[in-house]
N, C-alpha and C. Protein backbone atom coordinates (compact mmCIF):
# COMPACT_ATOMS: atom_id res chain seq x y z
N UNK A 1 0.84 -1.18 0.00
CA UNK A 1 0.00 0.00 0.00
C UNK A 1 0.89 1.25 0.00
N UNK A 2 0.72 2.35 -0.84
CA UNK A 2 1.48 3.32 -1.02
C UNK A 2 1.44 4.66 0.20
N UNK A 3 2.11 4.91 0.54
CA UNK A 3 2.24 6.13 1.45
C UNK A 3 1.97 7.18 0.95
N UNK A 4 1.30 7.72 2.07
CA UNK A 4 0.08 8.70 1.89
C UNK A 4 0.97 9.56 2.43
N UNK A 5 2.20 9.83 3.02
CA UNK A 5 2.88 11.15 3.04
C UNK A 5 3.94 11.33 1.76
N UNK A 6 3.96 9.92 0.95
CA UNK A 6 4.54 10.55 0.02
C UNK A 6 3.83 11.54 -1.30
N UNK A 7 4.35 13.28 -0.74
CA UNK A 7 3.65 13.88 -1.71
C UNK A 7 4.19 13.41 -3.55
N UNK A 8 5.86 13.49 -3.51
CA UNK A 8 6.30 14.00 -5.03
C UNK A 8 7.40 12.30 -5.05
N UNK A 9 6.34 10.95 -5.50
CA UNK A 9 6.81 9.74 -5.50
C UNK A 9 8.30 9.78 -6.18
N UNK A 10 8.19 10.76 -7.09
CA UNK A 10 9.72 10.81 -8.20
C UNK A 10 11.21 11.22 -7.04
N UNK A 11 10.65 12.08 -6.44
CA UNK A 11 11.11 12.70 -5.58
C UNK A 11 12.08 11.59 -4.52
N UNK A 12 10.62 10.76 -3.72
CA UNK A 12 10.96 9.72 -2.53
C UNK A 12 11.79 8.67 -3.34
N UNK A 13 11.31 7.92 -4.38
CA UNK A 13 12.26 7.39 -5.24
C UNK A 13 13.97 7.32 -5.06
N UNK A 14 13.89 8.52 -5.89
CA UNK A 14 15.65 9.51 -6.03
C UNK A 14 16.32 9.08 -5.04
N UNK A 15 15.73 9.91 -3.37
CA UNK A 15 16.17 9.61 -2.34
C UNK A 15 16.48 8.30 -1.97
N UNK A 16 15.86 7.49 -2.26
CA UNK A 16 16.10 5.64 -1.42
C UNK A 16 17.17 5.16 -2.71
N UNK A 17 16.87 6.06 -3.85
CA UNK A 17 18.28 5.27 -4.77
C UNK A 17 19.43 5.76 -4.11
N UNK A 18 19.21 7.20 -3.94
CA UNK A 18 20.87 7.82 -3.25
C UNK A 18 21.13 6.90 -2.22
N UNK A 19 20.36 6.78 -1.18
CA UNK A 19 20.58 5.77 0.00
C UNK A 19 20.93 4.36 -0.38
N UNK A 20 20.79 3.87 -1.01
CA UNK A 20 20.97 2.70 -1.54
C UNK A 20 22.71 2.65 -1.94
N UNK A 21 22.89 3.69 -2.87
CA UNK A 21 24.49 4.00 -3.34
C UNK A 21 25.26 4.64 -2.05
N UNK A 22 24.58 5.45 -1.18
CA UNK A 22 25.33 5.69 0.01
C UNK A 22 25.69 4.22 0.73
N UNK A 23 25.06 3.16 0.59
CA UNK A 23 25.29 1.85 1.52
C UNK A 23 26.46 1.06 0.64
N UNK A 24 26.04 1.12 -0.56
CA UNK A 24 27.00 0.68 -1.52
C UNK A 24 28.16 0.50 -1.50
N UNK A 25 28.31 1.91 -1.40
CA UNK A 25 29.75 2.36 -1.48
C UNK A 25 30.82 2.45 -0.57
N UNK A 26 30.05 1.64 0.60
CA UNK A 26 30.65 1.51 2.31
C UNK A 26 31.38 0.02 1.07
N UNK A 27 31.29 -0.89 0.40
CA UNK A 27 31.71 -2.04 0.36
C UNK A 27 32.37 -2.40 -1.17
N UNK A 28 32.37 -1.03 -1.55
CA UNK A 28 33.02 -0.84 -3.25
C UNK A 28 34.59 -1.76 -2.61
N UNK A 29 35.38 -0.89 -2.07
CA UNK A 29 36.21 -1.93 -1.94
C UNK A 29 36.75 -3.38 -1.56
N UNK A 30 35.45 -3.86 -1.22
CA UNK A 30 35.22 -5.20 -0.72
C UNK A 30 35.45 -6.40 -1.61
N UNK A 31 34.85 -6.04 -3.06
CA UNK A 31 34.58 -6.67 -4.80
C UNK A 31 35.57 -6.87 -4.72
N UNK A 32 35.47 -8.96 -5.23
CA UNK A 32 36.83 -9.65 -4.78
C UNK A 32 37.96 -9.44 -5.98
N UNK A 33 37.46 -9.50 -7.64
CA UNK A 33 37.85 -9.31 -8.41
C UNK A 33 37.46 -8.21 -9.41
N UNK A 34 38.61 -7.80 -10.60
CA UNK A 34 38.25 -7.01 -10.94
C UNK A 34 36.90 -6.42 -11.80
N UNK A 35 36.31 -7.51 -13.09
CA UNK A 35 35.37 -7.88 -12.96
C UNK A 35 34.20 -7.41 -12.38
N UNK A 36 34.00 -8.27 -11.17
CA UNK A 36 33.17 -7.82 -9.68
C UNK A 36 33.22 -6.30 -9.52
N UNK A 37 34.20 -6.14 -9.58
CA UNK A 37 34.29 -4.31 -9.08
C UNK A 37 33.70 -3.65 -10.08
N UNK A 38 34.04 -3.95 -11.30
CA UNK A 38 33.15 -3.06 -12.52
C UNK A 38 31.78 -3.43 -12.50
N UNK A 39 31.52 -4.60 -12.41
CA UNK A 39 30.03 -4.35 -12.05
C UNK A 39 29.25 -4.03 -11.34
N UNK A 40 30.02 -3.29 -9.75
CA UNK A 40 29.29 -3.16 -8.67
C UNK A 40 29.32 -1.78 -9.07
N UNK A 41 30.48 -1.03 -9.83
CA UNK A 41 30.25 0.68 -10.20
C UNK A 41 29.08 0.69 -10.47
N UNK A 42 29.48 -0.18 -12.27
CA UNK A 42 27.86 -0.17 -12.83
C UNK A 42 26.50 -0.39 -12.12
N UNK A 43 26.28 -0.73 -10.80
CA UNK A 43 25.43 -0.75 -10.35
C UNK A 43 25.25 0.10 -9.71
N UNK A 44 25.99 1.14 -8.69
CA UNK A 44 25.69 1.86 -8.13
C UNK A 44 25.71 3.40 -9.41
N UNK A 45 26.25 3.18 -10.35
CA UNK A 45 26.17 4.66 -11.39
C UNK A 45 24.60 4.37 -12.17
N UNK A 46 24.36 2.88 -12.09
CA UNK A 46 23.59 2.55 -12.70
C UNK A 46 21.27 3.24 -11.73
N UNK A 47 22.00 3.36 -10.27
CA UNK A 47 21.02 3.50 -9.55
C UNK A 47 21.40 5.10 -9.01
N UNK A 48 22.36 5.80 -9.15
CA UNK A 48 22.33 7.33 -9.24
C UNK A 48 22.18 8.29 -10.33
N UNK A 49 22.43 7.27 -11.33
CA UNK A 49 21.56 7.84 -12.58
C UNK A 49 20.28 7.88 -12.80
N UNK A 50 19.57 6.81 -12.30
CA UNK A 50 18.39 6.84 -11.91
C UNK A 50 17.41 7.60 -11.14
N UNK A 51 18.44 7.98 -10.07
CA UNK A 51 18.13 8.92 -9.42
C UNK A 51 18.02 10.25 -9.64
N UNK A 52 19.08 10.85 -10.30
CA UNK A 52 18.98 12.07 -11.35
C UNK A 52 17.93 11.94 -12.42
N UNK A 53 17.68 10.21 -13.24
CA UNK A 53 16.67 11.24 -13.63
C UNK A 53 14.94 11.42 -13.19
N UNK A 54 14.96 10.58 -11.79
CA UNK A 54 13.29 10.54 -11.16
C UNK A 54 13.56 12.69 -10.99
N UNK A 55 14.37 13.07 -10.01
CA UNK A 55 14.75 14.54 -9.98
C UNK A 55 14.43 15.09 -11.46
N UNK A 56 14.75 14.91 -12.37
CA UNK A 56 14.48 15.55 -13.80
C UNK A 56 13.13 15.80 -14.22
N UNK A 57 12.55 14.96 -14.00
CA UNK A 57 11.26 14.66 -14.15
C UNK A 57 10.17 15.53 -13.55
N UNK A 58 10.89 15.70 -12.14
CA UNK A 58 9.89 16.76 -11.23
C UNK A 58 9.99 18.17 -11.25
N UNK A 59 11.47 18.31 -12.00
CA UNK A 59 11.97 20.20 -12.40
C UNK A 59 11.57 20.18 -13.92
N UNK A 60 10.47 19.64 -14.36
CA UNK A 60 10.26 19.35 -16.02
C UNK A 60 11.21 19.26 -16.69
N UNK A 61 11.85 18.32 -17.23
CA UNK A 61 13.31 18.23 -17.86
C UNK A 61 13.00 17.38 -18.19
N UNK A 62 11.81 16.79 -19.26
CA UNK A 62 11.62 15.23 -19.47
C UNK A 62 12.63 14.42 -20.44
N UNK A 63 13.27 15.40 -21.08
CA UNK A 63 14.56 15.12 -22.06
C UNK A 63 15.50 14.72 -21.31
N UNK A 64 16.24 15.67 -20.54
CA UNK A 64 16.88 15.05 -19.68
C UNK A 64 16.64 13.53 -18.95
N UNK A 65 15.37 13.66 -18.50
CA UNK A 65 14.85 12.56 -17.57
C UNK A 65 15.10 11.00 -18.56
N UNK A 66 14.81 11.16 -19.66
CA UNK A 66 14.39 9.76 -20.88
C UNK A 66 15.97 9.54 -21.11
N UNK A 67 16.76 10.44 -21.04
CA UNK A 67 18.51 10.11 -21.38
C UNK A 67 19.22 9.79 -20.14
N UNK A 68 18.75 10.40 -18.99
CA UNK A 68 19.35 9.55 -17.87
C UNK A 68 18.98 7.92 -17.20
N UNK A 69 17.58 8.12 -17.92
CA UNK A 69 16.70 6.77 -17.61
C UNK A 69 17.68 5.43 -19.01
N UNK A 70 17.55 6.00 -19.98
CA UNK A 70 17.99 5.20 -20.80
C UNK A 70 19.60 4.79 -20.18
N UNK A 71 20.66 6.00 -19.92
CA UNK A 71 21.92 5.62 -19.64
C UNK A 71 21.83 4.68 -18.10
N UNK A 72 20.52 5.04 -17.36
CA UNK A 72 20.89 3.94 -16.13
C UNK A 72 20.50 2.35 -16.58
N UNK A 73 20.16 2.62 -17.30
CA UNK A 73 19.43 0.80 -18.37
C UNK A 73 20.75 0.59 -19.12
N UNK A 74 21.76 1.39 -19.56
CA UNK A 74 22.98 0.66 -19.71
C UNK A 74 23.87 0.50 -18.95
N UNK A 75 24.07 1.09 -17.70
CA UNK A 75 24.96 0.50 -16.79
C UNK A 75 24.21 -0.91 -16.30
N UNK A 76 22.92 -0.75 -15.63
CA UNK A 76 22.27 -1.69 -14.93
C UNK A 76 22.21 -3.49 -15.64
N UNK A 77 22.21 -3.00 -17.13
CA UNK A 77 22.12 -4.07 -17.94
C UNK A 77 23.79 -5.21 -17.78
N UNK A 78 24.33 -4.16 -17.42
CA UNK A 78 25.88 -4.74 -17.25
C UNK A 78 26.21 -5.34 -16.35
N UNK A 79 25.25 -5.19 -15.24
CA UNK A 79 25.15 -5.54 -13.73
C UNK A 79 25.65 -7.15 -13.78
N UNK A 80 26.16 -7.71 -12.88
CA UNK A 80 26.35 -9.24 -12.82
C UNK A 80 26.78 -9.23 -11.59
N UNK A 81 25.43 -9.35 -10.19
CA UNK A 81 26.00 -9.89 -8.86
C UNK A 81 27.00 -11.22 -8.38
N UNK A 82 26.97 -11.87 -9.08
CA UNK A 82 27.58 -13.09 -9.07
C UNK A 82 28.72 -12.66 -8.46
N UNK A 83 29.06 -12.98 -7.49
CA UNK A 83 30.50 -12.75 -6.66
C UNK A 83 30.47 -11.09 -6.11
N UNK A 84 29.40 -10.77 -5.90
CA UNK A 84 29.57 -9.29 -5.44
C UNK A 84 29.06 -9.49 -3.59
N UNK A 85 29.67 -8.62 -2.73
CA UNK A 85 29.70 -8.63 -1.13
C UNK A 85 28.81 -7.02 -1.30
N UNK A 86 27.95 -7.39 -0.38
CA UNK A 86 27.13 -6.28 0.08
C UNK A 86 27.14 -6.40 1.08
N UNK A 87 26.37 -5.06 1.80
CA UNK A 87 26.98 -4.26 3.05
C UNK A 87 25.55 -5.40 4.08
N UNK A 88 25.94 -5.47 5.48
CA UNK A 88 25.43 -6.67 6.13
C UNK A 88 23.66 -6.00 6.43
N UNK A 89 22.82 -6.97 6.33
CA UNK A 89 21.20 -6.37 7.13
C UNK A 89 21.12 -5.23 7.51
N UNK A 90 22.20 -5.14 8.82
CA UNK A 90 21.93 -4.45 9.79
C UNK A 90 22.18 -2.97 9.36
N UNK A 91 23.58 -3.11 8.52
CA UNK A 91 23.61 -1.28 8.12
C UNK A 91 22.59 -0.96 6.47
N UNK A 92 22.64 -2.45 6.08
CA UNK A 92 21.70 -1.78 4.78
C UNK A 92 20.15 -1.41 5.35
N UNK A 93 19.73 -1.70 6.24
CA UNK A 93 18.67 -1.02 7.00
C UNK A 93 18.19 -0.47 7.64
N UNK A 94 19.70 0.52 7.88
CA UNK A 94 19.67 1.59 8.67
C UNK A 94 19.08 2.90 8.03
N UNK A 95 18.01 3.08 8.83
CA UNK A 95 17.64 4.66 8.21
C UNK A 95 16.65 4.51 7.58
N UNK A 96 16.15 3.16 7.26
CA UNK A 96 14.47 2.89 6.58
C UNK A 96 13.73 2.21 7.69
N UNK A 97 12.07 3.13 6.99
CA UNK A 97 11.42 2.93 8.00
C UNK A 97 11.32 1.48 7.80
């Protein structure tokens, strides 16, 4: 069921992607090989691009918004968790309700 204090969804979005790459990036250096490490960029450039463009969207910039959306669909597409270490429960759920 969707939250009823979220006024501007594009908005709340953005934010939990930034948070998401803020947790991320506690464990960028963790990626055992090299490989691994390029795909964990691509994942986190892949989900702050995203984030820039839900933000685009809400300052009318829908051009902008369709070219940042498209460039986070080519990092993300590159994505391959397979051998990637993420940050433990306890801190990736810090700070959500």
């Amino acid at each position: 069921m969707p939250d009823e204090r979220v006024v501007l969804p594009h908005l709340e979005l953005a934010a939990r992607f930034d948070g998401c790459v803020d947790k991320l990036v506690t464990m960028s250096g963790h990626q055992g090989s090299r490989r691994t490490q390029e795909h964990y960029v691509d994942l986190m450039l892949g989900l702050s691009t995203a984030a820039t463009a839900m933000r685009a969207v809400v300052t009318d910039h829908p051009d902008e918004a369709v070219s940042k959306l498209r460039a986070a669909i080519e990092h993300l597409q590159r994505v391959d968790t397979t051998g990637m270490t993420f940050p433990e429960d306890s801190a990736w759920n810090q700070g959500y309700p």
